[in-house]
Protein backbone atom coordinates (compact mmCIF):
# COMPACT_ATOMS: atom_id res chain seq x y z
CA UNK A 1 -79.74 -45.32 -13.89
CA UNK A 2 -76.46 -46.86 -15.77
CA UNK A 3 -73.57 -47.74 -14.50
CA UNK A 4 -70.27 -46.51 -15.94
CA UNK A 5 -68.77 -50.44 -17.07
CA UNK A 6 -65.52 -51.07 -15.03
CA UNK A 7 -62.62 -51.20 -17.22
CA UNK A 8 -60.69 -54.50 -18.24
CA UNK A 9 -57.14 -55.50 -17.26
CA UNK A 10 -54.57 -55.25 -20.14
CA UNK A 11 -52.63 -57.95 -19.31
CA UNK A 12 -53.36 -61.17 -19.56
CA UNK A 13 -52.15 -64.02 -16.82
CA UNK A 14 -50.62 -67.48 -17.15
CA UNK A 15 -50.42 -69.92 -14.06
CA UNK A 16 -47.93 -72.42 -15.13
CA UNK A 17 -45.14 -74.71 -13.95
CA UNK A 18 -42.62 -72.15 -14.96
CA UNK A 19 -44.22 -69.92 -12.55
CA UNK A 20 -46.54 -66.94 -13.07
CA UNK A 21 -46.55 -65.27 -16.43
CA UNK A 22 -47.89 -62.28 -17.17
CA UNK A 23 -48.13 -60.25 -20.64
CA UNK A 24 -48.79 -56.83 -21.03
CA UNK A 25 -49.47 -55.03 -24.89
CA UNK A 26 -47.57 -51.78 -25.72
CA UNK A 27 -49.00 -48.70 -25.33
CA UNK A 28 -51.77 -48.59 -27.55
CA UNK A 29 -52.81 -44.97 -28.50
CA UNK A 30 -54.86 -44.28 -32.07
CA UNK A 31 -54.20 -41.06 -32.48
CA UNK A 32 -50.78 -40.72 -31.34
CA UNK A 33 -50.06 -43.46 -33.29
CA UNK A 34 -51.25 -42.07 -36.70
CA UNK A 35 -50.04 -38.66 -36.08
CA UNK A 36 -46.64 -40.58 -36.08
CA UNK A 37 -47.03 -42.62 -38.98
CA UNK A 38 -47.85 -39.19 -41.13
CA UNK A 39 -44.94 -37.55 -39.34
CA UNK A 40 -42.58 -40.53 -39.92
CA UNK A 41 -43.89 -39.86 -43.86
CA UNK A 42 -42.61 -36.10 -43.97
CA UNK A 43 -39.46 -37.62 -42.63
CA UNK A 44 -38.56 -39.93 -44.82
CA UNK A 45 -39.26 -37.08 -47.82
CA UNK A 46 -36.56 -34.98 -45.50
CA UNK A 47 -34.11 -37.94 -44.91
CA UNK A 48 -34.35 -38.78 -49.03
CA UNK A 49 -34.07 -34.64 -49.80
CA UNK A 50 -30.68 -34.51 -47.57
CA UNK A 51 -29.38 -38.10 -48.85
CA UNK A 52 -29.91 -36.67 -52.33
CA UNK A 53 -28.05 -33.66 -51.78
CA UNK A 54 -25.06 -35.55 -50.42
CA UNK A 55 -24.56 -37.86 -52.75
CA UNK A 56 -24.72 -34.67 -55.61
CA UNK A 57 -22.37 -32.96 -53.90
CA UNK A 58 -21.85 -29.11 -55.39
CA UNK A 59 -18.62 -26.95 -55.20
CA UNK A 60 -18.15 -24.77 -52.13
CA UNK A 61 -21.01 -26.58 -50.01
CA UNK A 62 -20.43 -27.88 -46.38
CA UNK A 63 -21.07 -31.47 -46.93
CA UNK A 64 -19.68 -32.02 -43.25
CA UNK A 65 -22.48 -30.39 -41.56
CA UNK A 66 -25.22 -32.17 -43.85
CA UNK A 67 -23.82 -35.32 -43.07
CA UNK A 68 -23.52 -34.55 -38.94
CA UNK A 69 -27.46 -33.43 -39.49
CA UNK A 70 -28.22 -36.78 -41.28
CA UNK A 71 -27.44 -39.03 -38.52
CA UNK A 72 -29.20 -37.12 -36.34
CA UNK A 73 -32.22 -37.10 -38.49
CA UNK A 74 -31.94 -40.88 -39.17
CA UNK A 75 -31.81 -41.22 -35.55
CA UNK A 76 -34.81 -39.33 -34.80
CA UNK A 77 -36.53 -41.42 -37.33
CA UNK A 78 -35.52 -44.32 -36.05
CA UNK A 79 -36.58 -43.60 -32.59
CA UNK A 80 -39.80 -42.44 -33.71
CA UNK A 81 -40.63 -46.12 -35.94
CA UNK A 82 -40.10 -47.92 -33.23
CA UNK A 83 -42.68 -45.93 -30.76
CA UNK A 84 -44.94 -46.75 -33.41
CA UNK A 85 -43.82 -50.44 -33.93
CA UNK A 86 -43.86 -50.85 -30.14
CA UNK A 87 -47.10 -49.50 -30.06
CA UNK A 88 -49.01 -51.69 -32.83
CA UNK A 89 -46.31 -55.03 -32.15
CA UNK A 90 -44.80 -54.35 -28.36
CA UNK A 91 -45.54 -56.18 -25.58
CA UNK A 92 -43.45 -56.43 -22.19
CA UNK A 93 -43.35 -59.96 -20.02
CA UNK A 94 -43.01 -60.49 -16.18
CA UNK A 95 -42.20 -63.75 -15.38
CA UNK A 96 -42.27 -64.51 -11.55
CA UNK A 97 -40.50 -67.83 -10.79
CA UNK A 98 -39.61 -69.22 -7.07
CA UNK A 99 -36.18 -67.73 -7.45
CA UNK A 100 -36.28 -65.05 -9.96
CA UNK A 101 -38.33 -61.89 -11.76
CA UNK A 102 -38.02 -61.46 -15.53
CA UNK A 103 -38.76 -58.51 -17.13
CA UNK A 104 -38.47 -59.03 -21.00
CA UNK A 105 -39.57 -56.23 -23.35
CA UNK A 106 -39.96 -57.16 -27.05
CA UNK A 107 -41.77 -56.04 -30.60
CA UNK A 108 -42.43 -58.75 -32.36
CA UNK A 109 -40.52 -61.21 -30.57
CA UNK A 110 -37.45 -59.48 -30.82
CA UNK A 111 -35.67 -57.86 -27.54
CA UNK A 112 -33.87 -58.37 -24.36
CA UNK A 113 -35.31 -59.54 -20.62
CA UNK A 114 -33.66 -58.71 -17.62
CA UNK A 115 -33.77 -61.23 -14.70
CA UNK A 116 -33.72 -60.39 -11.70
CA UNK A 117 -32.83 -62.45 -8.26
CA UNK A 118 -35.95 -62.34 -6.00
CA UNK A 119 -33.65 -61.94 -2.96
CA UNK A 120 -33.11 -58.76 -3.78
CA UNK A 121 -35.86 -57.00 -4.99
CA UNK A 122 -37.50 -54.75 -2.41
CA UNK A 123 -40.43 -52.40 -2.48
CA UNK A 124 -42.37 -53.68 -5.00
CA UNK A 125 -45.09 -50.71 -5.32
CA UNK A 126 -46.98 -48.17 -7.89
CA UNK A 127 -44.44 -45.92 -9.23
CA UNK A 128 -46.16 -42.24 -9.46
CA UNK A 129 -46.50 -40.87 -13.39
CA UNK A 130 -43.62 -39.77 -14.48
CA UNK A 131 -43.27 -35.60 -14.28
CA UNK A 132 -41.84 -33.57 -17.19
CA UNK A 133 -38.51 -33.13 -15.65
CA UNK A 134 -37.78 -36.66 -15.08
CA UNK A 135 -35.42 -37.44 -17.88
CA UNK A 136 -34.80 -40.65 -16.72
CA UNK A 137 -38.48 -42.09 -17.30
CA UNK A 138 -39.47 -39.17 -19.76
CA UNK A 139 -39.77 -42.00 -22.61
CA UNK A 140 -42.79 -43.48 -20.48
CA UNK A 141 -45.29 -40.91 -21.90
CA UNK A 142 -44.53 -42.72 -25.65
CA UNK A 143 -45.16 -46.05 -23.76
CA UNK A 144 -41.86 -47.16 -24.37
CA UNK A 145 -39.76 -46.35 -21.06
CA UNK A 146 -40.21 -45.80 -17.69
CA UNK A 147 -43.29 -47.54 -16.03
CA UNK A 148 -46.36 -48.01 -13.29
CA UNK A 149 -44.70 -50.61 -11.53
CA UNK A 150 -41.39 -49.86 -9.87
CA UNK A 151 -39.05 -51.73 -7.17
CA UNK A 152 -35.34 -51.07 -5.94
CA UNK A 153 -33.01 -53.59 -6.64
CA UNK A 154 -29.61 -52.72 -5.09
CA UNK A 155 -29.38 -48.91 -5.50
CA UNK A 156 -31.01 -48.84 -8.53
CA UNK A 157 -35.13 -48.28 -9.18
CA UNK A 158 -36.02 -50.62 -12.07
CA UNK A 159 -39.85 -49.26 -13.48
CA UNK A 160 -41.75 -51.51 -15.55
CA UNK A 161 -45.50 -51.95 -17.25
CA UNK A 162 -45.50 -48.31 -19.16
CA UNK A 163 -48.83 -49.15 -20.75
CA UNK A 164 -50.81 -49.77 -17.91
CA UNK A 165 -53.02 -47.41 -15.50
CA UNK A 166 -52.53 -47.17 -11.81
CA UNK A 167 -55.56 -49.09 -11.04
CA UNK A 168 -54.19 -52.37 -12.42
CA UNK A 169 -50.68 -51.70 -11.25
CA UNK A 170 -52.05 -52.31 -7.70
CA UNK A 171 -53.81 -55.68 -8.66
CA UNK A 172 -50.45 -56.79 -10.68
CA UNK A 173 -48.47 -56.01 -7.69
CA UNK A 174 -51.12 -57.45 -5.25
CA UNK A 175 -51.03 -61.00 -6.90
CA UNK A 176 -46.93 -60.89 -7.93
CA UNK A 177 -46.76 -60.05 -3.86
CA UNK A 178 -49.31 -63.13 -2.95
CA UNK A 179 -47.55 -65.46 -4.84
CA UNK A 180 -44.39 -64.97 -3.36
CA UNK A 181 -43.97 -63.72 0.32
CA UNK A 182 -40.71 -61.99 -0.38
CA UNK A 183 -42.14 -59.76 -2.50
CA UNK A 184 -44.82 -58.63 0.54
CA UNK A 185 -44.05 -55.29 2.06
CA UNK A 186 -42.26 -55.49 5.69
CA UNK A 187 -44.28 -56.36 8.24
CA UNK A 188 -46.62 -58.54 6.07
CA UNK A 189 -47.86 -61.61 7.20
């Protein structure tokens, strides 16, 4: 009989003097990610089709409402080419240090961290997937928003590691919680 291999973490660890470091890859998904690069190339024929016909202009035609619809499109667009950036290029950073817990999200290279003062983050745990009505996290399903790991900070729930399964949220949080005791539930030891 053969045994079903056990699946590999995503994320990849660094023990250094900076502290713990831990790097996890976008959301990679094959399909979804080629059904949005062919979509993104309708899209752009659309967003050139409606550029062309505002710049030609024509006598009696609402360019008003074509160019409300643009930016809308463009948006769209632009939303949906960076899911697919994030997805080849993105990867998100926790950095646990004595004092502090980083969160930095970038594509290549480029975005923003959040840091966060250990003191006050509490319930570090395995945020359930997100449901359909949950507009808040509802960009988690692209990989891009929301996330397995979760923890209140004040009276706000900051969710983080999108890309990963439930399985390795609990060893992430397991060793994050090890390394620094006030990250252990209550009543820990």
């Amino acid at each position: 009989m053969a045994f079903v291999s056990p699946a590999e973490a995503r994320a990849k660890w660094d023990d250094g003097p900076d502290g713990l470091q831990l790097t996890i890859p976008g959301s990679r998904r094959p399909f979804v990610t080629l059904f949005l690069l062919a979509w993104l190339g309708g899209w752009f024929f659309g967003e050139r089709s409606a550029v062309h016909e505002l710049m030609t202009g024509g006598p009696g035609r609402d360019d008003g409402f074509l160019a409300f619809w643009l930016v809308g499109w463009t948006l769209g667009g632009a939303f949906v080419a960076f899911t697919v950036l994030w997805a080849l290029f993105g990867r998100e950073r926790l950095a646990l240090t004595p004092d502090a817990l980083v969160v930095r999200r970038e594509v290549l290279g480029i975005g923003r961290g959040r840091t966060y003062d250990i003191r006050h983050v509490k319930d570090l745990r395995v945020a359930a997937a997100a449901g359909g009505f949950d507009y808040r996290r509802s960009l988690e399903i692209w990989g891009v928003g929301g996330g397995r790991i979760a923890f209140d900070y004040g009276a706000k729930t900051v969710y983080c590691a999108p890309s990963i399964d439930e399985a390795e949220a609990k060893q992430i949080i397991a060793r994050l919680q090890a390394r620094n005791h006030l990250l252990a539930p209550p009543g820990a030891a």
